[in-house]
C-alpha atoms as a PDB file:
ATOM      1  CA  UNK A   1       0.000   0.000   0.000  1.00  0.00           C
ATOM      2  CA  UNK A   2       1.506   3.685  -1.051  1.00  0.00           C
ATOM      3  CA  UNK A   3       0.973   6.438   1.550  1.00  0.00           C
ATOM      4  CA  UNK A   4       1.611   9.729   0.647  1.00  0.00           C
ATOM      5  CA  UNK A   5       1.472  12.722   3.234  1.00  0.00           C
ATOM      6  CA  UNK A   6       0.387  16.651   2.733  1.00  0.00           C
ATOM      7  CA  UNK A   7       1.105  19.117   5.282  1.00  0.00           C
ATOM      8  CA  UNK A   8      -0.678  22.341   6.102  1.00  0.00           C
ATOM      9  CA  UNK A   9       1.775  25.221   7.110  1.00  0.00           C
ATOM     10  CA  UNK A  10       0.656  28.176   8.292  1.00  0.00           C
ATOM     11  CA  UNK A  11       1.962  31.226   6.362  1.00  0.00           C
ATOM     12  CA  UNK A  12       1.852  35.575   7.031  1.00  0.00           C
ATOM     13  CA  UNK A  13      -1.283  37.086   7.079  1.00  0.00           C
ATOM     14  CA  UNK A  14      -3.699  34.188   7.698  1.00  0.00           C
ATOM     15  CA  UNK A  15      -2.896  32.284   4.756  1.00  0.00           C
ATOM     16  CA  UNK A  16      -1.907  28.703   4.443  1.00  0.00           C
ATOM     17  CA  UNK A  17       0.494  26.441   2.671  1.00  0.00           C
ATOM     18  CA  UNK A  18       0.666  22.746   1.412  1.00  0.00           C
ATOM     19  CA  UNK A  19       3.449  21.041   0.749  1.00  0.00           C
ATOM     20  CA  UNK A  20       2.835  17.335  -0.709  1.00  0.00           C
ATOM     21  CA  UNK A  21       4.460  14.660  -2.235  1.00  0.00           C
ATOM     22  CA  UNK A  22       4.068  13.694  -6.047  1.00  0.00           C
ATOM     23  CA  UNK A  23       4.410  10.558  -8.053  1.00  0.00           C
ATOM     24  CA  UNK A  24       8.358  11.328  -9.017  1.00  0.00           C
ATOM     25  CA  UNK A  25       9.516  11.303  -5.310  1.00  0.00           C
ATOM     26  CA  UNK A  26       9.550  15.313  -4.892  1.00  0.00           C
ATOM     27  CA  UNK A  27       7.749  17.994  -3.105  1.00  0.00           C
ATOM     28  CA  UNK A  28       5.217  20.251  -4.172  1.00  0.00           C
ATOM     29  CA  UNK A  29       4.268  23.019  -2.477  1.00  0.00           C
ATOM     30  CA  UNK A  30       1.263  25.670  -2.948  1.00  0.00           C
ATOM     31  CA  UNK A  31      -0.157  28.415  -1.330  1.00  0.00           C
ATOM     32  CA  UNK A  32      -4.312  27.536  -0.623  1.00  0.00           C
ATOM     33  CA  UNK A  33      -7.044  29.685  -0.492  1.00  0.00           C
ATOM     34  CA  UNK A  34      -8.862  28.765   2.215  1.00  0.00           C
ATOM     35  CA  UNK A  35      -9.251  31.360   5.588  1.00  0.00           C
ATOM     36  CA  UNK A  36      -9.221  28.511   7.893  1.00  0.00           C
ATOM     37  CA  UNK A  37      -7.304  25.070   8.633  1.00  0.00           C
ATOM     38  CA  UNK A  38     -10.725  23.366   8.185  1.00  0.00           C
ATOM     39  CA  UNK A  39     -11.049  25.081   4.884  1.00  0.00           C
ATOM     40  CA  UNK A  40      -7.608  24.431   3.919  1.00  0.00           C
ATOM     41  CA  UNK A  41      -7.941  20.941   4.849  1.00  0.00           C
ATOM     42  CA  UNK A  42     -11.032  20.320   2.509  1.00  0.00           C
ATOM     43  CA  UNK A  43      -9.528  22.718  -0.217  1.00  0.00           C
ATOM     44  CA  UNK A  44      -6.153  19.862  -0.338  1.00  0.00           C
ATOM     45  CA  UNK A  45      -8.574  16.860  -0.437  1.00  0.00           C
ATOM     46  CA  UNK A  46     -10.236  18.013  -3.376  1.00  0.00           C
ATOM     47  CA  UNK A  47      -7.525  19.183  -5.123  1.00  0.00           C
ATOM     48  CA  UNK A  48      -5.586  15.782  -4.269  1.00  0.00           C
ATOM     49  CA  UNK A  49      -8.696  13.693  -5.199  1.00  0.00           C
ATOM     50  CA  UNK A  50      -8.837  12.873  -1.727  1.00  0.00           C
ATOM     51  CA  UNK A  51     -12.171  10.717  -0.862  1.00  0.00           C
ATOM     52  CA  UNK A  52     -13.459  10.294   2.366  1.00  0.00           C
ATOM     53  CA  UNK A  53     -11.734   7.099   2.816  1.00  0.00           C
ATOM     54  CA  UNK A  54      -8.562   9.374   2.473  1.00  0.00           C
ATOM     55  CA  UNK A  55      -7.314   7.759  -0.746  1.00  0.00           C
ATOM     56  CA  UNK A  56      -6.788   8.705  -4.303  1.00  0.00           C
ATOM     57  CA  UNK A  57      -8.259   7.416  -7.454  1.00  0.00           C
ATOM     58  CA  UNK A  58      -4.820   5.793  -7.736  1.00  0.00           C
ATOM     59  CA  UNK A  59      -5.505   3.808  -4.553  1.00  0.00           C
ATOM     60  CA  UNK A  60      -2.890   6.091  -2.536  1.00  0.00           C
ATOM     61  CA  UNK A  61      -3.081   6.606   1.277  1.00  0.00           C
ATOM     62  CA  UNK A  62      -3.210  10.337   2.222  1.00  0.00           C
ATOM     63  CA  UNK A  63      -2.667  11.497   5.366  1.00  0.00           C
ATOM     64  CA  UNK A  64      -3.328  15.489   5.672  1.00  0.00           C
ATOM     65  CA  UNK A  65      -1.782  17.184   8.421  1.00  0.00           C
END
C-alpha cells in the first residue's frame, strides 16, 4: 500500500500552505485559499482527489496534516 502525506503550514497574514508529495519522489508546495485550517484541509482533499476514505483514485493513502 503507497501512503503519501500533505502538510498544512501556516503562512503571514492568515494564509496557508501545502506542501505534498508527487508521483516522481519530490515535493510540491502551494499556497491555498482557504481562511481557515478546516477550509484548507477540505480545499487539499479536493484538489488531491482525496475521498473520504482518504485515498486517491490511484488507490494512494493520504494522510493530511
Amino acid at each position: 500500500m503507497n501512503m503519501k502525506i500533505a502538510r498544512i503550514f501556516d503562512q503571514d497574514a492568515d494564509t496557508f500552505a501545502v506542501e505534498y508529495d508527487n508521483n516522481i519522489g519530490k515535493k510540491n508546495r502551494m499556497r491555498l485559499e482557504a481562511a481557515t485550517y478546516e477550509g484548507a484541509i477540505r480545499e487539499v482533499k479536493s484538489f488531491l482527489g482525496i475521498d473520504a476514505r482518504d485515498t486517491d483514485a490511484g488507490g494512494t493513502v493520504w494522510q493530511v496534516e
